[in-house]
Protein backbone atom coordinates (compact mmCIF):
# COMPACT_ATOMS: atom_id res chain seq x y z
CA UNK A 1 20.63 -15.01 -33.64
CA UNK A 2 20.70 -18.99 -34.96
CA UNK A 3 23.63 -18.46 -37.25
CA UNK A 4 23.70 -20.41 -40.71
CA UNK A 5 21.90 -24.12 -40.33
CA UNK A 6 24.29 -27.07 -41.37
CA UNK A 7 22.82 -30.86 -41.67
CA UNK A 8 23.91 -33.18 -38.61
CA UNK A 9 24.59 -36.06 -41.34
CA UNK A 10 27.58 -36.42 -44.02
CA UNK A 11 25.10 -37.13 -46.51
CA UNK A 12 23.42 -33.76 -45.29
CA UNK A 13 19.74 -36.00 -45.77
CA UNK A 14 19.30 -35.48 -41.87
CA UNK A 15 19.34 -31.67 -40.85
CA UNK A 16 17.62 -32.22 -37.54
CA UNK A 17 17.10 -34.83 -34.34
CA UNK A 18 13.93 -35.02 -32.32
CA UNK A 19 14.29 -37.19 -29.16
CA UNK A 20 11.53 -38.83 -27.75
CA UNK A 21 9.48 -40.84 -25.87
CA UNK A 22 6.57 -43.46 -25.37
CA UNK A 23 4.29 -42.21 -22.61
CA UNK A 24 3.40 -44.94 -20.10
CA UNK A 25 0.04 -42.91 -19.55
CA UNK A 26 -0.66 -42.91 -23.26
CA UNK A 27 1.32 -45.55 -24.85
CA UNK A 28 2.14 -43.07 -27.49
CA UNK A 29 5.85 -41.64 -28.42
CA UNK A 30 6.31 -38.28 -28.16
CA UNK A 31 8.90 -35.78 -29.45
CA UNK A 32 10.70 -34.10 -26.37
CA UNK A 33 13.32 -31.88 -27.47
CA UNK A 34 14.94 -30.78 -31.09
CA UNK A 35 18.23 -31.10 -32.17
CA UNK A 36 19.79 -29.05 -34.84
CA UNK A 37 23.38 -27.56 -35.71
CA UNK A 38 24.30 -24.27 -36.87
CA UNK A 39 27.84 -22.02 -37.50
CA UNK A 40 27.01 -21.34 -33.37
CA UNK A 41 27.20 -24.72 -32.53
CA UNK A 42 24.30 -27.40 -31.64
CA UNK A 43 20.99 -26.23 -30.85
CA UNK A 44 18.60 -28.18 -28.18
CA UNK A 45 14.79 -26.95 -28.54
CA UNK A 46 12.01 -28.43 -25.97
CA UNK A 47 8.83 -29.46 -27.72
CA UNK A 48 5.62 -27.77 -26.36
CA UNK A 49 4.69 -31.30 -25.34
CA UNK A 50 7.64 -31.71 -23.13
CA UNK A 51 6.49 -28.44 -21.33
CA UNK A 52 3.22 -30.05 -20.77
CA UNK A 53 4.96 -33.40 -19.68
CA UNK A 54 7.09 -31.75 -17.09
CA UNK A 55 4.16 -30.86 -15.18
CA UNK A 56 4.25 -34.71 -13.87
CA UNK A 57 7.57 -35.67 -14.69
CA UNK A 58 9.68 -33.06 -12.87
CA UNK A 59 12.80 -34.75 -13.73
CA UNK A 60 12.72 -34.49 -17.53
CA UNK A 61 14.78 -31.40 -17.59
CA UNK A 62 17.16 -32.65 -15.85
CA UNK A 63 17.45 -36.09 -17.69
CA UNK A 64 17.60 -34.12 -20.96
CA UNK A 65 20.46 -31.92 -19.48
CA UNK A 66 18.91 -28.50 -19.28
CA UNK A 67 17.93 -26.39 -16.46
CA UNK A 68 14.65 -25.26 -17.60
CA UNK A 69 12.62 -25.32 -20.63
CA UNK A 70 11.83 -21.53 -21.06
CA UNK A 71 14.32 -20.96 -24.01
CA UNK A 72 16.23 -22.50 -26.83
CA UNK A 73 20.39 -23.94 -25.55
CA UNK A 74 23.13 -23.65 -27.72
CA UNK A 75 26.64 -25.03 -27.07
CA UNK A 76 29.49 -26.00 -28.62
CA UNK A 77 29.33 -30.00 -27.77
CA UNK A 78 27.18 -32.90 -28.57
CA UNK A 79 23.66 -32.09 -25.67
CA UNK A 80 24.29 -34.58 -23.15
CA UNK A 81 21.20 -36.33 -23.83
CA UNK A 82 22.14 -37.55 -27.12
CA UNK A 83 26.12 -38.04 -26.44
CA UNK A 84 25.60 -41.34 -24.94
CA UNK A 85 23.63 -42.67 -28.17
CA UNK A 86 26.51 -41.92 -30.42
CA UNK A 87 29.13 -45.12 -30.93
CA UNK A 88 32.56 -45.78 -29.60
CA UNK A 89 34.85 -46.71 -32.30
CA UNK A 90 35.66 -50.22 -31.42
CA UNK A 91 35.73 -53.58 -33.13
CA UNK A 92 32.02 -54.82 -32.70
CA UNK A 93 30.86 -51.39 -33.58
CA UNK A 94 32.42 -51.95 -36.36
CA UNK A 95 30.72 -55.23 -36.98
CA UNK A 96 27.18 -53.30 -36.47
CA UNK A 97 28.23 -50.44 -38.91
CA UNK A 98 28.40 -52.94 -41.59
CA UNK A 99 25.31 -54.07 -41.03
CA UNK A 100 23.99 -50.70 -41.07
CA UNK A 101 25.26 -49.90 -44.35
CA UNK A 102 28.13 -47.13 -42.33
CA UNK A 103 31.47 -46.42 -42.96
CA UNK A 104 33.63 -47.94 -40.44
CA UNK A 105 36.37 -46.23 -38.97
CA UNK A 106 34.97 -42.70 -39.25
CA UNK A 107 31.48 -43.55 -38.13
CA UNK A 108 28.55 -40.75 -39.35
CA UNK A 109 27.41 -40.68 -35.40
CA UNK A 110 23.73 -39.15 -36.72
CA UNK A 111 23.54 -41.71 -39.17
CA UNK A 112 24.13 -44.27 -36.84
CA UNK A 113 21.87 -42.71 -34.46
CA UNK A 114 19.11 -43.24 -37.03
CA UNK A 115 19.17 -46.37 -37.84
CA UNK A 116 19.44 -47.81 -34.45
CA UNK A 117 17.16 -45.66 -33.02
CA UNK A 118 19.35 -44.18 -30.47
CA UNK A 119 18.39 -46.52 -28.28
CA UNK A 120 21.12 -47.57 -25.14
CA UNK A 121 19.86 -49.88 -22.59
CA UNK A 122 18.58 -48.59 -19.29
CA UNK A 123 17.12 -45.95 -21.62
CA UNK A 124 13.22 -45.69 -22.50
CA UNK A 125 13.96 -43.16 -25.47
CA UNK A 126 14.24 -43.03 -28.60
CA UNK A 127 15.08 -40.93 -31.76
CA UNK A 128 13.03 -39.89 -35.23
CA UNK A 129 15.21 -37.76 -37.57
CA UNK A 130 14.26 -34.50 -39.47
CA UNK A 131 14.83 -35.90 -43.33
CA UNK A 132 15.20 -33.90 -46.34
CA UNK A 133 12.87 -35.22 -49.07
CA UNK A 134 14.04 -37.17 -52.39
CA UNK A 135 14.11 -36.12 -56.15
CA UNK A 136 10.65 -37.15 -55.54
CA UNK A 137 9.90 -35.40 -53.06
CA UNK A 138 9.17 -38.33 -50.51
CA UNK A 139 11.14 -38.74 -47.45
CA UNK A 140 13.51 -41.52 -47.13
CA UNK A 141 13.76 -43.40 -43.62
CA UNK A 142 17.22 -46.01 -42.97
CA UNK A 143 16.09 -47.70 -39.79
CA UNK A 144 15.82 -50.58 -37.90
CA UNK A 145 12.71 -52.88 -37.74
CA UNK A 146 12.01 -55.83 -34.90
CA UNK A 147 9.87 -59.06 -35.99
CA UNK A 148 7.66 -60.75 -33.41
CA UNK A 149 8.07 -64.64 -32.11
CA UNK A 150 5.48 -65.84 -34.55
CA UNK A 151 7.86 -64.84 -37.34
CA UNK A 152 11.30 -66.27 -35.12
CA UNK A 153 9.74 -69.44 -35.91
CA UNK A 154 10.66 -69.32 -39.39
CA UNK A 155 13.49 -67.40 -38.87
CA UNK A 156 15.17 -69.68 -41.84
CA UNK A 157 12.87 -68.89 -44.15
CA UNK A 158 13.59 -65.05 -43.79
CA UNK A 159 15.89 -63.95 -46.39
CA UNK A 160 16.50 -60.54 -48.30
CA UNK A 161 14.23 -61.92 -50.92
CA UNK A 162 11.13 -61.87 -48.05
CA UNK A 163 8.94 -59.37 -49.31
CA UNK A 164 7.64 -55.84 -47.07
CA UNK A 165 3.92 -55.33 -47.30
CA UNK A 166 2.82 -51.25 -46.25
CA UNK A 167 -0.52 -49.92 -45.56
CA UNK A 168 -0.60 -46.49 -43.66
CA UNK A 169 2.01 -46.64 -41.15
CA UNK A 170 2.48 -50.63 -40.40
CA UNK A 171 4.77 -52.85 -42.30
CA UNK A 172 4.32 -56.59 -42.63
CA UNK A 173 6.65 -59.36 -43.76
CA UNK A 174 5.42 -61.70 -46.03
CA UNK A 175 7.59 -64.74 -46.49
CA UNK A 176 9.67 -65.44 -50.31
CA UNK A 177 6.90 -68.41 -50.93
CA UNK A 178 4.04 -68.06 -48.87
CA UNK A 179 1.15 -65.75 -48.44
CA UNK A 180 1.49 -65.45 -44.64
CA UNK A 181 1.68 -61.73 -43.04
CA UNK A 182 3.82 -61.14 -40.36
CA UNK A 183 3.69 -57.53 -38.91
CA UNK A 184 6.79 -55.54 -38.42
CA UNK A 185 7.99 -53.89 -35.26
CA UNK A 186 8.83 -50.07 -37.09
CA UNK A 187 10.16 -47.68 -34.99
CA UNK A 188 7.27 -45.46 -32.37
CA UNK A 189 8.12 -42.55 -34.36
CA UNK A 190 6.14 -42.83 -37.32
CA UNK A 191 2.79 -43.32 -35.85
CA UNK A 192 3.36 -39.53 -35.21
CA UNK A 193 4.09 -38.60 -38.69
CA UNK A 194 1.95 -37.44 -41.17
CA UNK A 195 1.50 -39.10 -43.95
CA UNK A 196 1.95 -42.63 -45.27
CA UNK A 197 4.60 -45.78 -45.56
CA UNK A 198 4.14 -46.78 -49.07
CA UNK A 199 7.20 -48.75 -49.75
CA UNK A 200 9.38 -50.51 -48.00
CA UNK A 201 13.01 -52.46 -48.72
CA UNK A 202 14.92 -55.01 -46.60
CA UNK A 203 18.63 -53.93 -47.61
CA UNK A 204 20.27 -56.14 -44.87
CA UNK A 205 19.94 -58.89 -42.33
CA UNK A 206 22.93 -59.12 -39.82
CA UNK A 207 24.11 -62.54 -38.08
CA UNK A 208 23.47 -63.17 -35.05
CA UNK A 209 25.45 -60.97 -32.45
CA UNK A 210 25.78 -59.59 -28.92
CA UNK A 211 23.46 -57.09 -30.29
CA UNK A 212 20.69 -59.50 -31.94
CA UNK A 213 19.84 -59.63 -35.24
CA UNK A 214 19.54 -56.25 -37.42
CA UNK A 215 17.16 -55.86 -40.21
CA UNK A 216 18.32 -52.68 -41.97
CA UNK A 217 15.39 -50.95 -44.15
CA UNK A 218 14.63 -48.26 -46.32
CA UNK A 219 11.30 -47.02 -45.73
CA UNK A 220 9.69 -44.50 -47.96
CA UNK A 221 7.27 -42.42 -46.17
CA UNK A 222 4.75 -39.69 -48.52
CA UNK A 223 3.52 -36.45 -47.29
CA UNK A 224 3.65 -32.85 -47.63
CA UNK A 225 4.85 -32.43 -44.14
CA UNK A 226 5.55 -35.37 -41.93
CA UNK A 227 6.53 -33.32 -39.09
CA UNK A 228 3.33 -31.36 -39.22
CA UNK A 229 1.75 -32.85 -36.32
CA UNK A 230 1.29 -31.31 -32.41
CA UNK A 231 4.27 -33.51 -30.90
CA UNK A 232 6.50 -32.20 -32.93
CA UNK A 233 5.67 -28.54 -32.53
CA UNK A 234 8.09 -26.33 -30.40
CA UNK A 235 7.92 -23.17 -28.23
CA UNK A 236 6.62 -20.17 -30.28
CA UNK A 237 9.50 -18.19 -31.54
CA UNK A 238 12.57 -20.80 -31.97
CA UNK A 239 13.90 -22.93 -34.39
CA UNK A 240 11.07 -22.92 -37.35
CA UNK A 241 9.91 -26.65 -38.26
């Protein structure tokens, strides 16, 4: 029995968590477990990729904090493999939450988790959240994107007024004045999706920090299931898609 689903955000836009990884053998990131919430508590599904996985990497159970991955685990706490990517309320969180558009005190810990990626150093994974769709019907992503050195060179020429250039999945930066493409480092996740980027918005640029510089985006992402593909697919029987 799963009990009556709830959304993990405040918002209620995110109803679901995959956690995953980039394969050193493929280079490719791939979901590894599910996380959802329901009137029973929080529920942890492994992806039928992870099952696969485990046949070299013995130690993935373990690292995701279950003892097997024959069956879906419910408990009443945060899963210990995504506890660690949720924020302590301190001071220069609170700096970060305001450049992540998030209310500080009384941090929305899945929010946060999206944007940033859930990434914590020492760490190689990472986190794509399950969205409900707009008005529109297209799915709305708040994350983080990276830029590479050639666009640190003329890191004073990027402002909120630098313009985001989509095709397919990649994003590029194109400079307020110049016709110069830089790409954008999006998050692994959506080269698993299915579907398209086909806008994107730079809604904020942090100062400098202990934590680097944050460029907060909305990316708009169309298709009729971006969750359709294999990585995401889990064993036959448990939480449906």
């Amino acid at each position: 029995m799963n009990g009556t689903y709830q959304p993990l955000s405040k918002d209620g836009t995110i109803t679901g968590i995959y956690l995953g990884w980039v394969i050193p053998d493929t280079n490719e990131w791939e979901a590894l477990v599910k996380l959802t919430k329901s009137s029973l508590g929080y529920h942890l599904n492994p992806t039928s990729f992870c099952i696969d996985l485990v046949k070299k990497y013995k130690g993935i159970p373990k690292i995701l904090g279950i003892p097997g991955l024959e069956d879906e685990y419910i408990s009443t706490d945060i899963p210990s493999a995504f506890e660690p990517r949720i924020p302590v309320e301190r001071k220069d969180i609170g700096e970060m939450c305001k450049s992540l558009g998030l209310d500080f005190p009384g941090i929305d810990p899945f929010a946060f988790m999206a944007r940033t990626g859930g990434e914590i150093n020492g760490d190689p994974y990472s986190v794509c959240p399950i969205l409900t769709p707009n008005a529109d019907g297209d799915y709305e992503f708040y994350c983080s994107i990276g830029t590479t050195r050639d666009l640190q060179a003329h890191w004073e020429s990027f402002t909120k007024k630098s313009k985001l250039v989509c095709h397919d999945k990649s994003v590029s930066i194109q400079l307020e004045g110049s016709d110069t493409k830089y790409p954008a480092i999006v998050p692994d996740f959506f080269a698993r999706l299915e579907g398209s980027i086909v806008k994107a918005e730079i809604l904020n640029i942090s100062q400098p920090s202990i934590f680097g510089v944050e460029i907060l985006t909305k990316i708009t992402f169309v298709g009729s299931n971006p969750y359709a593909s294999s990585t995401f697919s889990l064993l036959k029987n448990l939480v449906k898609q």
